[in-house]
PDB file of N, CA and C in Angstrom:
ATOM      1  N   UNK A   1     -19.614  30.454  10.395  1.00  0.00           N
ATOM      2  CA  UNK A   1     -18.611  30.070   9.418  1.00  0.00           C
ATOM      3  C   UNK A   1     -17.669  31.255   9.205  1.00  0.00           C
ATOM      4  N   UNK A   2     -16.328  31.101   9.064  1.00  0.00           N
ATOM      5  CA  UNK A   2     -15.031  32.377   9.190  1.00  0.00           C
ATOM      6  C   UNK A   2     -15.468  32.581   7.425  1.00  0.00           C
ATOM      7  N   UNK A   3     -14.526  33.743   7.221  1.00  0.00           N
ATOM      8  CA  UNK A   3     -14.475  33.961   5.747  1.00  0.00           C
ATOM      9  C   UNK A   3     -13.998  33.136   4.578  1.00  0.00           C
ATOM     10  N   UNK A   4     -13.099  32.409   5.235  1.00  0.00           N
ATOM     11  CA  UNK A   4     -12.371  31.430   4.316  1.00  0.00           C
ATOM     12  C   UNK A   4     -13.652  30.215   3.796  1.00  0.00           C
ATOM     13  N   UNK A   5     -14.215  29.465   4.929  1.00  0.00           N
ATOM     14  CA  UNK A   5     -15.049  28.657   4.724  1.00  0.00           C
ATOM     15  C   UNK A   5     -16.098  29.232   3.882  1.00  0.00           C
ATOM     16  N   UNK A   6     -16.610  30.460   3.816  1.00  0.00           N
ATOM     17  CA  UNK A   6     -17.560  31.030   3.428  1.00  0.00           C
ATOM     18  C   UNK A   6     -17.027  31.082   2.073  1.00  0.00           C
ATOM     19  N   UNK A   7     -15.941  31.291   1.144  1.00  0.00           N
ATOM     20  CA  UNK A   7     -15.585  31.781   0.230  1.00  0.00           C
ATOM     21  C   UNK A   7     -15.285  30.496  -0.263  1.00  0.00           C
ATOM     22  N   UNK A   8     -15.172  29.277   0.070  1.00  0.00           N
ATOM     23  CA  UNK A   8     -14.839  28.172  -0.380  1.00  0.00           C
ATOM     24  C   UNK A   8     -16.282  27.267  -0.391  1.00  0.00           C
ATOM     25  N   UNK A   9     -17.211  27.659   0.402  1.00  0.00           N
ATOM     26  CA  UNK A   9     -18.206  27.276   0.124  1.00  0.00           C
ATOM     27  C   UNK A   9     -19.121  27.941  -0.974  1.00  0.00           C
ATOM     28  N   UNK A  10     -19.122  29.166  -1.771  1.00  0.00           N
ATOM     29  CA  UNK A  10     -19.430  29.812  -2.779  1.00  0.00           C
ATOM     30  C   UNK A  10     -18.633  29.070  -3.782  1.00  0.00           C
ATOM     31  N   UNK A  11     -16.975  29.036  -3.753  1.00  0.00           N
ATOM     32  CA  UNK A  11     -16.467  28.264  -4.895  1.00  0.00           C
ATOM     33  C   UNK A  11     -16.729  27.021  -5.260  1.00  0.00           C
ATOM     34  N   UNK A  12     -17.762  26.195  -4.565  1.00  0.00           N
ATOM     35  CA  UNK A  12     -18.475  25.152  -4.996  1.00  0.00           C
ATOM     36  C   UNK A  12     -19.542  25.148  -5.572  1.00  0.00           C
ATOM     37  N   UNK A  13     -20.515  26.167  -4.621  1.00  0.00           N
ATOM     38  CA  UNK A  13     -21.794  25.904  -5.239  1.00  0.00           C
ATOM     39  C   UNK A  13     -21.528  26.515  -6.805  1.00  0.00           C
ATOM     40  N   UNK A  14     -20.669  27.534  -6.802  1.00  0.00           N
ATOM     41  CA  UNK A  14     -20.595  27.868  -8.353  1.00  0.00           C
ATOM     42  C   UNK A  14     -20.180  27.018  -9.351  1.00  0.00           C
ATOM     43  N   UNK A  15     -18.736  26.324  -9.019  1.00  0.00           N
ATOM     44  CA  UNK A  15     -18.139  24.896  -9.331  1.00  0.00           C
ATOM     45  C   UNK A  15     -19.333  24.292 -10.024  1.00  0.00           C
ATOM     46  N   UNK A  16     -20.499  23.554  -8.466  1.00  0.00           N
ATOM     47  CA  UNK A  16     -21.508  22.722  -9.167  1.00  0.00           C
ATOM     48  C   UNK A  16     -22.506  23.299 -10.258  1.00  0.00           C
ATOM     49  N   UNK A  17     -22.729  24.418  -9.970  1.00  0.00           N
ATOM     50  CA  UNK A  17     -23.818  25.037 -11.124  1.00  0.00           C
ATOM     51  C   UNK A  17     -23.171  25.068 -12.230  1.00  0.00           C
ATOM     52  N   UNK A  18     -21.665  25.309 -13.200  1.00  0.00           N
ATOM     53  CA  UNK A  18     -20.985  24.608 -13.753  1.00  0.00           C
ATOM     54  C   UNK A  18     -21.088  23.630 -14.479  1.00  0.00           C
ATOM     55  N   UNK A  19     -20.501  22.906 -13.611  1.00  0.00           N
ATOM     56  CA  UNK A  19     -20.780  21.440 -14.455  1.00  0.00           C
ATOM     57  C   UNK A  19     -22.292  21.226 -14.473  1.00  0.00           C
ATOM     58  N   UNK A  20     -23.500  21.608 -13.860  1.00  0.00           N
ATOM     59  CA  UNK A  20     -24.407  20.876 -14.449  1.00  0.00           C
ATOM     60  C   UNK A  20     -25.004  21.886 -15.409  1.00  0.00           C
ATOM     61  N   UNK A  21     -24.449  23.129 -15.713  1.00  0.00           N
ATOM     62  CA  UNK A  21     -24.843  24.135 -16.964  1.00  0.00           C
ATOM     63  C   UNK A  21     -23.987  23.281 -18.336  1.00  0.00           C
ATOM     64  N   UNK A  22     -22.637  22.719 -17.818  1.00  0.00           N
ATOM     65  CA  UNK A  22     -21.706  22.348 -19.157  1.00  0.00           C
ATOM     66  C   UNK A  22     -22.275  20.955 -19.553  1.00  0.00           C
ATOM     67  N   UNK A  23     -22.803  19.789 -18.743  1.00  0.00           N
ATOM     68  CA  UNK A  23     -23.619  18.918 -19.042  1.00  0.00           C
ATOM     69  C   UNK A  23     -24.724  19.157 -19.500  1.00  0.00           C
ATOM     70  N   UNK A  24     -25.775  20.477 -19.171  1.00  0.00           N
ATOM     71  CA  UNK A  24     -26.826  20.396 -19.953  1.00  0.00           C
ATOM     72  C   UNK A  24     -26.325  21.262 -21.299  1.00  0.00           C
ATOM     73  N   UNK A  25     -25.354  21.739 -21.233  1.00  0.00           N
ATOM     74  CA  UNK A  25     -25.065  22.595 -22.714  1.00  0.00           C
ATOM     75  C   UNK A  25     -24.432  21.721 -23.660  1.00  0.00           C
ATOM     76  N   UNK A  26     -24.109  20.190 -22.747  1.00  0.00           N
ATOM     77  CA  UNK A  26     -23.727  18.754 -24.314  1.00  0.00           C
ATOM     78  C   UNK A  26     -24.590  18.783 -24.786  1.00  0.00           C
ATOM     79  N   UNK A  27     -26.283  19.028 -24.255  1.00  0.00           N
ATOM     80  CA  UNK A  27     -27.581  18.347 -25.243  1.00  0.00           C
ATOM     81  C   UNK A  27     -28.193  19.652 -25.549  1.00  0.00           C
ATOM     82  N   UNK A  28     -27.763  20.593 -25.120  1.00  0.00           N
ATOM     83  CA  UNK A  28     -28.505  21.492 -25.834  1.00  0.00           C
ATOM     84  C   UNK A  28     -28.025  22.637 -26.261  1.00  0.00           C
ATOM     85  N   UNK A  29     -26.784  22.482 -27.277  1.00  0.00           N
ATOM     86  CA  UNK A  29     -25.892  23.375 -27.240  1.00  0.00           C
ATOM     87  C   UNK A  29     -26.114  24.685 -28.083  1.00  0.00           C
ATOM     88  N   UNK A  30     -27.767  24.784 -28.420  1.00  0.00           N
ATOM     89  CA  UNK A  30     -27.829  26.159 -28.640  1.00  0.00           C
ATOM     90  C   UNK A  30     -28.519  26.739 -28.109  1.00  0.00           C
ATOM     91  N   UNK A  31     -28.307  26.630 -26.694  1.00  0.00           N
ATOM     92  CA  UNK A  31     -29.699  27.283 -25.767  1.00  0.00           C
ATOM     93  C   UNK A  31     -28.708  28.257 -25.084  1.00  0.00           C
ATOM     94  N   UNK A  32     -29.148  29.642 -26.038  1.00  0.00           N
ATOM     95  CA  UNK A  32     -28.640  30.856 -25.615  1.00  0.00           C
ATOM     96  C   UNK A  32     -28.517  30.996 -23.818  1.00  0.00           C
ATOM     97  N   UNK A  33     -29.779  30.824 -23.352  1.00  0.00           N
ATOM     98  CA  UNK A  33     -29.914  31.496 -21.671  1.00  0.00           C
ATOM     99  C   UNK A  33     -28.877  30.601 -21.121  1.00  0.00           C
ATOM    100  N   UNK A  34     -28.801  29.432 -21.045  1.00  0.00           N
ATOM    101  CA  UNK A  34     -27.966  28.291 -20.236  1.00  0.00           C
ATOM    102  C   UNK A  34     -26.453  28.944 -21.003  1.00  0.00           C
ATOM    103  N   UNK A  35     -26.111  29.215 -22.057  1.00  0.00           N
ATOM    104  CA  UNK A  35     -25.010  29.760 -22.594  1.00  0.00           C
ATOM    105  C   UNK A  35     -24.656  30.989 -21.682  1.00  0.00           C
ATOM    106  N   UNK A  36     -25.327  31.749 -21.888  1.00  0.00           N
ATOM    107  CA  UNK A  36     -25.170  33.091 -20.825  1.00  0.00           C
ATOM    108  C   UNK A  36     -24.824  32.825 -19.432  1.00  0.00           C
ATOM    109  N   UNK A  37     -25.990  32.039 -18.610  1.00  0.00           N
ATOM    110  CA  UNK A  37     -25.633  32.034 -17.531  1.00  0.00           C
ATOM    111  C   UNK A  37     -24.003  31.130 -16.969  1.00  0.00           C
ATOM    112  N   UNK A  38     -23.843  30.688 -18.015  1.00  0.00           N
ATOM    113  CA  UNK A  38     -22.983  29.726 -18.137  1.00  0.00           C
ATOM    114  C   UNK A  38     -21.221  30.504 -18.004  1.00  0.00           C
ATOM    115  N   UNK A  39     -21.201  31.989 -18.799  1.00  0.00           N
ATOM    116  CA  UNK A  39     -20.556  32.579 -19.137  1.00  0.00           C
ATOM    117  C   UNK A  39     -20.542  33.577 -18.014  1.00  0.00           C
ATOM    118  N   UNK A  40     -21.479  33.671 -17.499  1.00  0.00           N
ATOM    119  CA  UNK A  40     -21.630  34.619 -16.046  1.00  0.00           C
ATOM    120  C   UNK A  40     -21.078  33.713 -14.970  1.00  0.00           C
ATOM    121  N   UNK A  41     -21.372  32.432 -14.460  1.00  0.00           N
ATOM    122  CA  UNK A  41     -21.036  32.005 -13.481  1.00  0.00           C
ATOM    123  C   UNK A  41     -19.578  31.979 -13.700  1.00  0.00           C
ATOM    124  N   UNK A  42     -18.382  31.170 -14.986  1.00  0.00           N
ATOM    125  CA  UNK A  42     -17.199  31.141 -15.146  1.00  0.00           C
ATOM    126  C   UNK A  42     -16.633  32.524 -14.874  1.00  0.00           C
ATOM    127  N   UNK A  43     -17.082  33.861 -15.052  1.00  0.00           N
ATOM    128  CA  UNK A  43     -16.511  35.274 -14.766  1.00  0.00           C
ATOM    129  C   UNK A  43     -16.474  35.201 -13.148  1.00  0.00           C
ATOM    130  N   UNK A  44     -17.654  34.664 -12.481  1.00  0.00           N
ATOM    131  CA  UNK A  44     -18.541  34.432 -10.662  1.00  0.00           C
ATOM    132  C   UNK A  44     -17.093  33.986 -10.662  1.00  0.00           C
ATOM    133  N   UNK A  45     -16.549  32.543 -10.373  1.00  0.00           N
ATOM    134  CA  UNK A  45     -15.652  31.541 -10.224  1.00  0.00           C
ATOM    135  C   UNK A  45     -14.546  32.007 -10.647  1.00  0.00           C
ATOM    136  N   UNK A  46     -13.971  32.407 -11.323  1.00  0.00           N
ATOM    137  CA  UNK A  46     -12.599  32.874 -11.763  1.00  0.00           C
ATOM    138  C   UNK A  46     -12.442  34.670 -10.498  1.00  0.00           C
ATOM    139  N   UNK A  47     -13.131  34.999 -10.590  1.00  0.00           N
ATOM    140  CA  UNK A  47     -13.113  36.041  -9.504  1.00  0.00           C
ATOM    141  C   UNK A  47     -12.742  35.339  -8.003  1.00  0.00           C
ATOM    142  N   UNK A  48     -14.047  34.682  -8.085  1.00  0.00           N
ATOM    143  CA  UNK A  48     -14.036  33.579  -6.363  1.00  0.00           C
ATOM    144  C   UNK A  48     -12.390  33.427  -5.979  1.00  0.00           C
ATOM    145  N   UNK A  49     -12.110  32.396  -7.488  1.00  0.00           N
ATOM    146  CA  UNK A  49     -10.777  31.730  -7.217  1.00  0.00           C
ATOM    147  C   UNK A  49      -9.946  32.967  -6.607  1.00  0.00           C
ATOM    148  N   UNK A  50     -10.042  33.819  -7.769  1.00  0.00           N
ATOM    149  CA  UNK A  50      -8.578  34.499  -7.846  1.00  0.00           C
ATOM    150  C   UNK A  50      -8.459  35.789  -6.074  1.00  0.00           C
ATOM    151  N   UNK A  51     -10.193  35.553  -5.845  1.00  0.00           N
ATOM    152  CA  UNK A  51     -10.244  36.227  -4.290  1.00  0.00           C
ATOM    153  C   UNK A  51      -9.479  35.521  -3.272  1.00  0.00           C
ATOM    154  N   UNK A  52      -9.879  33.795  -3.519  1.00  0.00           N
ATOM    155  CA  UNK A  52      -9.350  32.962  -2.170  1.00  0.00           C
ATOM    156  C   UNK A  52      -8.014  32.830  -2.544  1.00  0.00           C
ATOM    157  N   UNK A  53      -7.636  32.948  -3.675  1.00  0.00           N
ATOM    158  CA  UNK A  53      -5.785  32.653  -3.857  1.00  0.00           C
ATOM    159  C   UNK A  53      -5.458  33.899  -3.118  1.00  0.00           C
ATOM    160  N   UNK A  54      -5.881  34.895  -3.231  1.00  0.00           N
ATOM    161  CA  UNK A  54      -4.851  36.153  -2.800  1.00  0.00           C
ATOM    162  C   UNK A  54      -5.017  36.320  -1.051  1.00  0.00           C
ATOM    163  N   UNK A  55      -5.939  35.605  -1.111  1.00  0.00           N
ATOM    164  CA  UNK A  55      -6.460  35.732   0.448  1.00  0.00           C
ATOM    165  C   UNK A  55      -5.649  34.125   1.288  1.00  0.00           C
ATOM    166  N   UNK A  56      -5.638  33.196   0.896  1.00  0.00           N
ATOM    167  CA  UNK A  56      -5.742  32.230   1.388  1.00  0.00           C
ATOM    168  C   UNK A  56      -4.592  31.367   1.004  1.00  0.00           C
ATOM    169  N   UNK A  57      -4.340  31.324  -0.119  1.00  0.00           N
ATOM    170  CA  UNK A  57      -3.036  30.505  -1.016  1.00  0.00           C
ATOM    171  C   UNK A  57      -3.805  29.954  -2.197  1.00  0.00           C
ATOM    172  N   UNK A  58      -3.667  29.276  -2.863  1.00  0.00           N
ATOM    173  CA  UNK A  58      -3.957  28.383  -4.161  1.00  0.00           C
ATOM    174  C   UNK A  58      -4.897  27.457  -3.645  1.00  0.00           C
ATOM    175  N   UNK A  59      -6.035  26.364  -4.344  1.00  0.00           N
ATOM    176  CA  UNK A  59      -6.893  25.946  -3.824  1.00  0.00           C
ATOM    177  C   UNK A  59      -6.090  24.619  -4.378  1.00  0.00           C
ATOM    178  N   UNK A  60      -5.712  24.510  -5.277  1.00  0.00           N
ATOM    179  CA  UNK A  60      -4.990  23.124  -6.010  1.00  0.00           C
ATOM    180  C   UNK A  60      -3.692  23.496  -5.894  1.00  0.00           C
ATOM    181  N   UNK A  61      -2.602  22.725  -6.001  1.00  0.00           N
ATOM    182  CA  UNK A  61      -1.361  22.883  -5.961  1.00  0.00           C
ATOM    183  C   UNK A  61      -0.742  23.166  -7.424  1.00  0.00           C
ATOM    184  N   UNK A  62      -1.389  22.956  -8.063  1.00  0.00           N
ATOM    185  CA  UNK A  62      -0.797  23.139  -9.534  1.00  0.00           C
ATOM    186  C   UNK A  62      -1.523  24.569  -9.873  1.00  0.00           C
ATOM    187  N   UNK A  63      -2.484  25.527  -8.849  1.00  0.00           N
ATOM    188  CA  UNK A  63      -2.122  26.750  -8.985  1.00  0.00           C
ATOM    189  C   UNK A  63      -1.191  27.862  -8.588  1.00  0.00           C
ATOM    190  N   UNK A  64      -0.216  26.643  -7.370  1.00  0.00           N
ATOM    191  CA  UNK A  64       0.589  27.364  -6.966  1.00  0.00           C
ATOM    192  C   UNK A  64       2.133  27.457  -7.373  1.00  0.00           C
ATOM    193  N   UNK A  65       2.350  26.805  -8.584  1.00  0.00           N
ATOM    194  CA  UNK A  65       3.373  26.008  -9.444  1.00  0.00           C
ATOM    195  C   UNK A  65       3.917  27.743  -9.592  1.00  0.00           C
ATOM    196  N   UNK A  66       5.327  28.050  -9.346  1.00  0.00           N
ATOM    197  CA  UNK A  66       6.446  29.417  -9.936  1.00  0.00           C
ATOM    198  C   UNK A  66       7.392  28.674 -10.836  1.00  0.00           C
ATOM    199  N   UNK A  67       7.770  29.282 -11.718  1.00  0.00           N
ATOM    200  CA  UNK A  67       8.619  29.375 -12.232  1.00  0.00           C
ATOM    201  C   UNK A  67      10.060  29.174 -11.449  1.00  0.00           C
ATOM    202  N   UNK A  68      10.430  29.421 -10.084  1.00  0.00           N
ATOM    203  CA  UNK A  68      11.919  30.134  -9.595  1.00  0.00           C
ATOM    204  C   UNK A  68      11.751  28.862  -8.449  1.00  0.00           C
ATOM    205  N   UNK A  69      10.902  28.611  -7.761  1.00  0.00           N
ATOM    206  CA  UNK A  69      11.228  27.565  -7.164  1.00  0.00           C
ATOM    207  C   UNK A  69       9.750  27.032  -6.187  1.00  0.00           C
ATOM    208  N   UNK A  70       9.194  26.034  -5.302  1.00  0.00           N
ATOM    209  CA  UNK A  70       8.247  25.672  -5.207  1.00  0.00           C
ATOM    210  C   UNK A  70       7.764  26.407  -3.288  1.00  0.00           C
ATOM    211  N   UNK A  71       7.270  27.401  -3.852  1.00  0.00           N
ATOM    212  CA  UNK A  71       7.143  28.210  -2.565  1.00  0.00           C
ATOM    213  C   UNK A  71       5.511  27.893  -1.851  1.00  0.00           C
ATOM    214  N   UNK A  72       4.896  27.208  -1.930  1.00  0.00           N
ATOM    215  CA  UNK A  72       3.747  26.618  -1.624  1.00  0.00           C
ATOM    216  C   UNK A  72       3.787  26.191  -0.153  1.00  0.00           C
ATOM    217  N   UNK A  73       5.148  25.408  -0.097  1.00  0.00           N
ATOM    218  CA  UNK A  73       5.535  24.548   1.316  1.00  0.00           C
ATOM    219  C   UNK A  73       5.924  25.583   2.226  1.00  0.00           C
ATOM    220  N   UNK A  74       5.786  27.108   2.393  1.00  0.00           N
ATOM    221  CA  UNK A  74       5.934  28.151   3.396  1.00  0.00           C
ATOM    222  C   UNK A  74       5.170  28.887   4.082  1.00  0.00           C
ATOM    223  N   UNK A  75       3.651  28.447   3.173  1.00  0.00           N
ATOM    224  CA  UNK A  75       2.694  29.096   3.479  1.00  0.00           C
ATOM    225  C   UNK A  75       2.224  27.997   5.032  1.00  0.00           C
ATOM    226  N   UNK A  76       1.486  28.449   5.805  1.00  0.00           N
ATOM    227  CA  UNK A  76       1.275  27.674   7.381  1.00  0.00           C
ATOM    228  C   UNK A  76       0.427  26.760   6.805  1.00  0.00           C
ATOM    229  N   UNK A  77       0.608  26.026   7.761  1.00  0.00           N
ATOM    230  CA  UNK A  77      -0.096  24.609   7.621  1.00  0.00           C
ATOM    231  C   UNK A  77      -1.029  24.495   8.339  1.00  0.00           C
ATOM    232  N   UNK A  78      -2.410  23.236   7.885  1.00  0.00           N
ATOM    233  CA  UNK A  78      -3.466  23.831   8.755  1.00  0.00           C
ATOM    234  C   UNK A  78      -3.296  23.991  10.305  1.00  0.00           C
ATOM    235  N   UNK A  79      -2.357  23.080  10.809  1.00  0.00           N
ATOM    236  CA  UNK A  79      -2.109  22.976  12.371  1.00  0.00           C
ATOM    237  C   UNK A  79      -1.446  24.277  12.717  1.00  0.00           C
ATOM    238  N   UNK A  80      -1.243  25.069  11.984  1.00  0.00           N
ATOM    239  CA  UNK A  80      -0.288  26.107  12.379  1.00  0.00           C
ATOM    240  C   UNK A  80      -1.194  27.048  13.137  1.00  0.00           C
ATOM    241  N   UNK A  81      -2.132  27.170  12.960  1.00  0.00           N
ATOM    242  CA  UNK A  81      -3.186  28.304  13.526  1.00  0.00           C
ATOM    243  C   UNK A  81      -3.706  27.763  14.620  1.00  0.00           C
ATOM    244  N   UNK A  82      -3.903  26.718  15.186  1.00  0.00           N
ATOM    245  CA  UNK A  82      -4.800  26.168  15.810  1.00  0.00           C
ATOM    246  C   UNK A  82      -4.102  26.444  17.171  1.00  0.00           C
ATOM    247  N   UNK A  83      -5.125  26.273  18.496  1.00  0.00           N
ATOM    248  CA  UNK A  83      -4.533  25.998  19.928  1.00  0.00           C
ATOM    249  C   UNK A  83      -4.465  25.049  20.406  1.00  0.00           C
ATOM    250  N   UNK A  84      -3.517  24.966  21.114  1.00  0.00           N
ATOM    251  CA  UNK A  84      -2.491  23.833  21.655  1.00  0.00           C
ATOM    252  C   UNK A  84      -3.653  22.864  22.407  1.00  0.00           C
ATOM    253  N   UNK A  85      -5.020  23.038  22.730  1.00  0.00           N
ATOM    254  CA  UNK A  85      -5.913  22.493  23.316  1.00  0.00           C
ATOM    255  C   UNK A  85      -6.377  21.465  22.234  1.00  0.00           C
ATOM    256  N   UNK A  86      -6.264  22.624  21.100  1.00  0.00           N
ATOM    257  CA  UNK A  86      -7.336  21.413  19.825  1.00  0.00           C
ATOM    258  C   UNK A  86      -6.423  20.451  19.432  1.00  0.00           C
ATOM    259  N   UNK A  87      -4.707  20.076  19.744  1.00  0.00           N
ATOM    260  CA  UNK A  87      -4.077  19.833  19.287  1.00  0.00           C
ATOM    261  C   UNK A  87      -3.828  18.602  19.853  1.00  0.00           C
ATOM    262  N   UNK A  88      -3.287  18.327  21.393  1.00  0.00           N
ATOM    263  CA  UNK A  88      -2.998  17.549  21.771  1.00  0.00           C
ATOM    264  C   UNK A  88      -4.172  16.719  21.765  1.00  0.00           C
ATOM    265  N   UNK A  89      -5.056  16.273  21.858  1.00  0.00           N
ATOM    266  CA  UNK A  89      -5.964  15.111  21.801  1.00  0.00           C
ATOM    267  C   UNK A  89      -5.512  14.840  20.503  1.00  0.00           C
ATOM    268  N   UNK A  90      -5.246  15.361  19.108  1.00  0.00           N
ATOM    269  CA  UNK A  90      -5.212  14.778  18.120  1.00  0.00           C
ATOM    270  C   UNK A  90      -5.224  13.514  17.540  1.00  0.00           C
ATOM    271  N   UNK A  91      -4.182  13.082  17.053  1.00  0.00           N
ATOM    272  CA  UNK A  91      -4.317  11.207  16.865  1.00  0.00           C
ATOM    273  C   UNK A  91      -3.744  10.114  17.759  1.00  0.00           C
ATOM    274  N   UNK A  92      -3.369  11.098  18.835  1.00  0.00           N
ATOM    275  CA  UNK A  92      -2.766  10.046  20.024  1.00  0.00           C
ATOM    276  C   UNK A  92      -4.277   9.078  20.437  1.00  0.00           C
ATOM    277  N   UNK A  93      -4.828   9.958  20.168  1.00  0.00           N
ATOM    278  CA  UNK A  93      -6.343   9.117  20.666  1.00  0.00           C
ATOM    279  C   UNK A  93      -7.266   7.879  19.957  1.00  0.00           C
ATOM    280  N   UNK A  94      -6.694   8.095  18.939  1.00  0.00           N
ATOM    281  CA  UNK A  94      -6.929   7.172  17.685  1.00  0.00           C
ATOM    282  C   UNK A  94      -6.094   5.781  17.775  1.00  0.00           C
ATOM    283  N   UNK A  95      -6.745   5.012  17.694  1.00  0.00           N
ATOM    284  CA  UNK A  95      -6.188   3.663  17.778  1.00  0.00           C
ATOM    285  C   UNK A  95      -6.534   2.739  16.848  1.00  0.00           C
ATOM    286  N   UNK A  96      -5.884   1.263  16.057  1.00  0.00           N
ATOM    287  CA  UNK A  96      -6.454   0.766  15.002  1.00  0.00           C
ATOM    288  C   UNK A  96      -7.153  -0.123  15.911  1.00  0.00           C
ATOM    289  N   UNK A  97      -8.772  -0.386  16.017  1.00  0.00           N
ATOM    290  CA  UNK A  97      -8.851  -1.928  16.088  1.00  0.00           C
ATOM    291  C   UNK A  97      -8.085  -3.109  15.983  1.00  0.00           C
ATOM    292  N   UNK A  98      -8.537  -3.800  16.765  1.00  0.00           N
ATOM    293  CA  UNK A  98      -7.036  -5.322  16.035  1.00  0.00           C
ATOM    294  C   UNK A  98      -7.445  -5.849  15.114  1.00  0.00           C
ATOM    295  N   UNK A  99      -9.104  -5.895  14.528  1.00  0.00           N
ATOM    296  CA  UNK A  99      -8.909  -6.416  13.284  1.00  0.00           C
ATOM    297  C   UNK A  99      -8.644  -6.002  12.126  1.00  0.00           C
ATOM    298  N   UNK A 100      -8.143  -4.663  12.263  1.00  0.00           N
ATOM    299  CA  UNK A 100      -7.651  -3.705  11.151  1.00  0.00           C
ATOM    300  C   UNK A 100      -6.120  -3.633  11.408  1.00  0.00           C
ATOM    301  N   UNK A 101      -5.724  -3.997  12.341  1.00  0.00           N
ATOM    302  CA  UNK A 101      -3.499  -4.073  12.181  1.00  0.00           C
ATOM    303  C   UNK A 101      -3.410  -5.099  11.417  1.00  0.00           C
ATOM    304  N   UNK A 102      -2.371  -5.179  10.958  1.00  0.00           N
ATOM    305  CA  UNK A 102      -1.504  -5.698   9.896  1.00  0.00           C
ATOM    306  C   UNK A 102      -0.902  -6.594  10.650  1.00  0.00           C
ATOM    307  N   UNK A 103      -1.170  -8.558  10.357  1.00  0.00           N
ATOM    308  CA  UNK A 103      -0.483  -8.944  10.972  1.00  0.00           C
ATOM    309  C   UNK A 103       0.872  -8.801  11.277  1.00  0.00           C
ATOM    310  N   UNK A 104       1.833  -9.467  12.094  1.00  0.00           N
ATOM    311  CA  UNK A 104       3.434  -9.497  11.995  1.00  0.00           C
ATOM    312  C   UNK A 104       4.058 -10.646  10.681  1.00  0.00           C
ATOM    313  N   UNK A 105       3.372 -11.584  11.493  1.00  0.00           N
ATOM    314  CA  UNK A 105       3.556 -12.065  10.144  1.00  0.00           C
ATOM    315  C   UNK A 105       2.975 -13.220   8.595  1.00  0.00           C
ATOM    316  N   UNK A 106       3.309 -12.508   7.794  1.00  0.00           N
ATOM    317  CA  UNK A 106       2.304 -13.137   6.341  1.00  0.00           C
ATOM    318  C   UNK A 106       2.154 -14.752   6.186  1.00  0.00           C
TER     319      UNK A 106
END
């Protein structure tokens, strides 16, 4: 796994430990340890994030929102990296079944 995948796969498992610390902290909202760890993982995750933004771009698009104008659409696209081998088979190869086209007509 490259670094990116690796760092996006940490921003989940932390993600999930998360929500199921903030769901168990609806029923038990004075249980100091689940509070703590709770407060440690959000410091984990806000780091994560703010590693893969500087490394990678924004993970949501509404973290990549400026003020001056919408510079998101400059950063490469996933096809941009790739070789021309992984490329051409792409969706030329893909075909709909016929019982999935859309008749001509209704």
């Amino acid at each position: 796994m490259d670094g990116k995948n690796e760092l996006l796969e940490q921003i989940r498992a932390v993600d999930f430990a998360l929500i199921e610390l903030n769901l168990f902290l609806d029923t038990h909202p004075s249980c100091e340890n689940a509070l703590k760890d709770f407060k440690m993982l959000a410091e984990t995750r806000q780091r994560l994030h703010k590693q893969f933004t500087e490394k990678y771009g924004p993970l949501r698009m509404i973290h990549g929102a400026t003020d001056d104008c919408w510079l998101w659409v400059n950063d490469p696209w996933p096809w941009d990296n790739m070789r021309w081998e992984e490329l051409k088979g792409g969706m030329a190869n893909v075909g709909l079944r016929q019982e999935n086209r859309v008749p001509d007509q209704y």
